[in-house]
C-alpha atoms as a PDB file:
ATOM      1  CA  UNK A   1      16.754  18.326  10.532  1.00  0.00           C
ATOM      2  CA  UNK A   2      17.227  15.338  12.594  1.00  0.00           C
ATOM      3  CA  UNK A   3      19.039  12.549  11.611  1.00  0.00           C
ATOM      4  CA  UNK A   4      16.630  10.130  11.848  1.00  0.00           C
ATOM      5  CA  UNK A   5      14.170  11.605   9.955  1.00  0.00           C
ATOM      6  CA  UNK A   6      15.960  12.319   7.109  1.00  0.00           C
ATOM      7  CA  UNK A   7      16.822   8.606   6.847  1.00  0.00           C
ATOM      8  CA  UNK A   8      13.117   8.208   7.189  1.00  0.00           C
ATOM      9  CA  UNK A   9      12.453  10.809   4.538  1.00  0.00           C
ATOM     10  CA  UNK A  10      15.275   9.166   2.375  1.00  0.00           C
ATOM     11  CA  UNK A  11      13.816   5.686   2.417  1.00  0.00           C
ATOM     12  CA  UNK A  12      10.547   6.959   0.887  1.00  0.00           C
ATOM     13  CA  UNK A  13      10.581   8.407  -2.838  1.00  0.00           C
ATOM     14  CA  UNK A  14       6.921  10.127  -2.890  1.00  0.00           C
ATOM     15  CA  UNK A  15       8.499  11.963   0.428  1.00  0.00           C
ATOM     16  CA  UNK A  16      11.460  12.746  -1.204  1.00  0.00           C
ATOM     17  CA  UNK A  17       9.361  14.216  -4.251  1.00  0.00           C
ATOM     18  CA  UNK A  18       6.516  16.075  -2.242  1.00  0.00           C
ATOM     19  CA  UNK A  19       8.905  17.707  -0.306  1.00  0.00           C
ATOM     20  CA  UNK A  20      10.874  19.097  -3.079  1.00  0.00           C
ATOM     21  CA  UNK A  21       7.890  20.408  -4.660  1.00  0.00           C
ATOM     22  CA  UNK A  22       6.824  21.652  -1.740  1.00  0.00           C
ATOM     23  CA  UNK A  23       9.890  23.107   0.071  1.00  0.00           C
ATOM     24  CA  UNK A  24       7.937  24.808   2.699  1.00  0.00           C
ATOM     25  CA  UNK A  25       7.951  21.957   4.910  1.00  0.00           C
ATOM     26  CA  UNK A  26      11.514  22.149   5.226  1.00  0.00           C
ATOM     27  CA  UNK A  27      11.086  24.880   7.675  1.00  0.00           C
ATOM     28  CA  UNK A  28       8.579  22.467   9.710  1.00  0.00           C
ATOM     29  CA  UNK A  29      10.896  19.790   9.937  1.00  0.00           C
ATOM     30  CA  UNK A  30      13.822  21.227  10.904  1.00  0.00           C
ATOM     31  CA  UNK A  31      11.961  22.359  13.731  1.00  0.00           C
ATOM     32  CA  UNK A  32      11.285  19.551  15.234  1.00  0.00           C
ATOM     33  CA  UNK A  33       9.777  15.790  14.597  1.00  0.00           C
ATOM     34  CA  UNK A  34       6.397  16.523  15.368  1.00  0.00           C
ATOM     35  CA  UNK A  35       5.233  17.753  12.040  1.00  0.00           C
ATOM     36  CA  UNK A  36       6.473  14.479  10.156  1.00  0.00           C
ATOM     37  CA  UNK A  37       2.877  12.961  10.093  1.00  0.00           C
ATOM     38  CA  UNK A  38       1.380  15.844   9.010  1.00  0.00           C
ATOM     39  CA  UNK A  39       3.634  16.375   6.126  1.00  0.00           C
ATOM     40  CA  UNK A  40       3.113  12.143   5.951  1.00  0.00           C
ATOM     41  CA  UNK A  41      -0.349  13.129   5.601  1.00  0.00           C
ATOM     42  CA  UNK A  42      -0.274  15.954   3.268  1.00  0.00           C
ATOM     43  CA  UNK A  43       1.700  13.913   1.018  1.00  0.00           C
ATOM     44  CA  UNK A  44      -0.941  11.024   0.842  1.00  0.00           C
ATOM     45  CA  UNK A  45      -3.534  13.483   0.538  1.00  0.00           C
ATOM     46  CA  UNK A  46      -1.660  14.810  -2.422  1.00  0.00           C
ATOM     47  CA  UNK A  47      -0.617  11.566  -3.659  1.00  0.00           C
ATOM     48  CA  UNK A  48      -3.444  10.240  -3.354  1.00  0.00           C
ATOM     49  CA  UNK A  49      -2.625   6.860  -1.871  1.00  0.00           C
ATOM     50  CA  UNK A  50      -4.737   6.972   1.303  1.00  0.00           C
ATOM     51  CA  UNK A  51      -7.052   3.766   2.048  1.00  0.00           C
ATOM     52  CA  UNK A  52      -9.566   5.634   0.908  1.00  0.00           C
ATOM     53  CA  UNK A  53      -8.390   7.156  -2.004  1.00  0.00           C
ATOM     54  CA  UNK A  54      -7.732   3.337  -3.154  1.00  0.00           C
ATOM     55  CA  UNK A  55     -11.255   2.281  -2.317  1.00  0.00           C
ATOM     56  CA  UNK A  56     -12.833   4.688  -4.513  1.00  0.00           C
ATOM     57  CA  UNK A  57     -10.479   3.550  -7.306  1.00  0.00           C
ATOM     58  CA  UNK A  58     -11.611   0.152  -7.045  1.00  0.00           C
ATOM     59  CA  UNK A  59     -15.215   1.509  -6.762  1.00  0.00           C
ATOM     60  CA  UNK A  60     -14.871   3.450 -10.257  1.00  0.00           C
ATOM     61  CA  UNK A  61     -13.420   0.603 -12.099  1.00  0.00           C
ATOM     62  CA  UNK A  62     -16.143  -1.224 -11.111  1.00  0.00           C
ATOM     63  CA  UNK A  63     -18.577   0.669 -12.082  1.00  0.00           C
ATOM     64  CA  UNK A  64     -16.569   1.089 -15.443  1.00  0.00           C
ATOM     65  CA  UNK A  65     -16.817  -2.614 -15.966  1.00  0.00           C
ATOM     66  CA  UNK A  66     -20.441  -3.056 -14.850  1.00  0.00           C
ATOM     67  CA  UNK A  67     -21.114   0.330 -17.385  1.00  0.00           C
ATOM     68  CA  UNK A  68     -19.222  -1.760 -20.444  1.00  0.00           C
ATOM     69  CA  UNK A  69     -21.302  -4.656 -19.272  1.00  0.00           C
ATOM     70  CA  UNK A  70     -24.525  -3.171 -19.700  1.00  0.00           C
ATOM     71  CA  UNK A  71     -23.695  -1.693 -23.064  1.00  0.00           C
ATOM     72  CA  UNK A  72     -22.662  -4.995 -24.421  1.00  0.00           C
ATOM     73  CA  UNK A  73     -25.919  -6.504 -23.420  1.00  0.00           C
END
């Protein structure tokens, strides 16, 4: 694996994590750099902190408060 993508691996604890529990991707990256944002993207996806993934967070606790609202009316 190239050097500077292990740093950039390194710097990041969820990559660190996703990628040993999923050690498949070790084969991808030390084939080249090109499958970095696709493992980036598979570890959001799994993680679950994509923009969107945060916007329907927000969304639910919203409509958990407005929910508690209307039952203490």
């Amino acid at each position: 694996m190239q050097v500077d993508l292990q740093q950039r691996i390194q710097r990041n604890p969820m990559l660190v994590r996703y990628l040993h529990e999923n050690s498949y991707w070790y084969k991808y990256l030390h084939r080249g750099s090109e499958a970095f944002p696709v493992f980036e993207k598979a570890m959001k996806e799994q993680y679950k902190v994509r923009m969107q993934d945060k916007m329907e967070n927000i969304a639910n606790g919203l409509q958990m408060v407005q929910t508690l609202m209307d039952v203490l009316k």
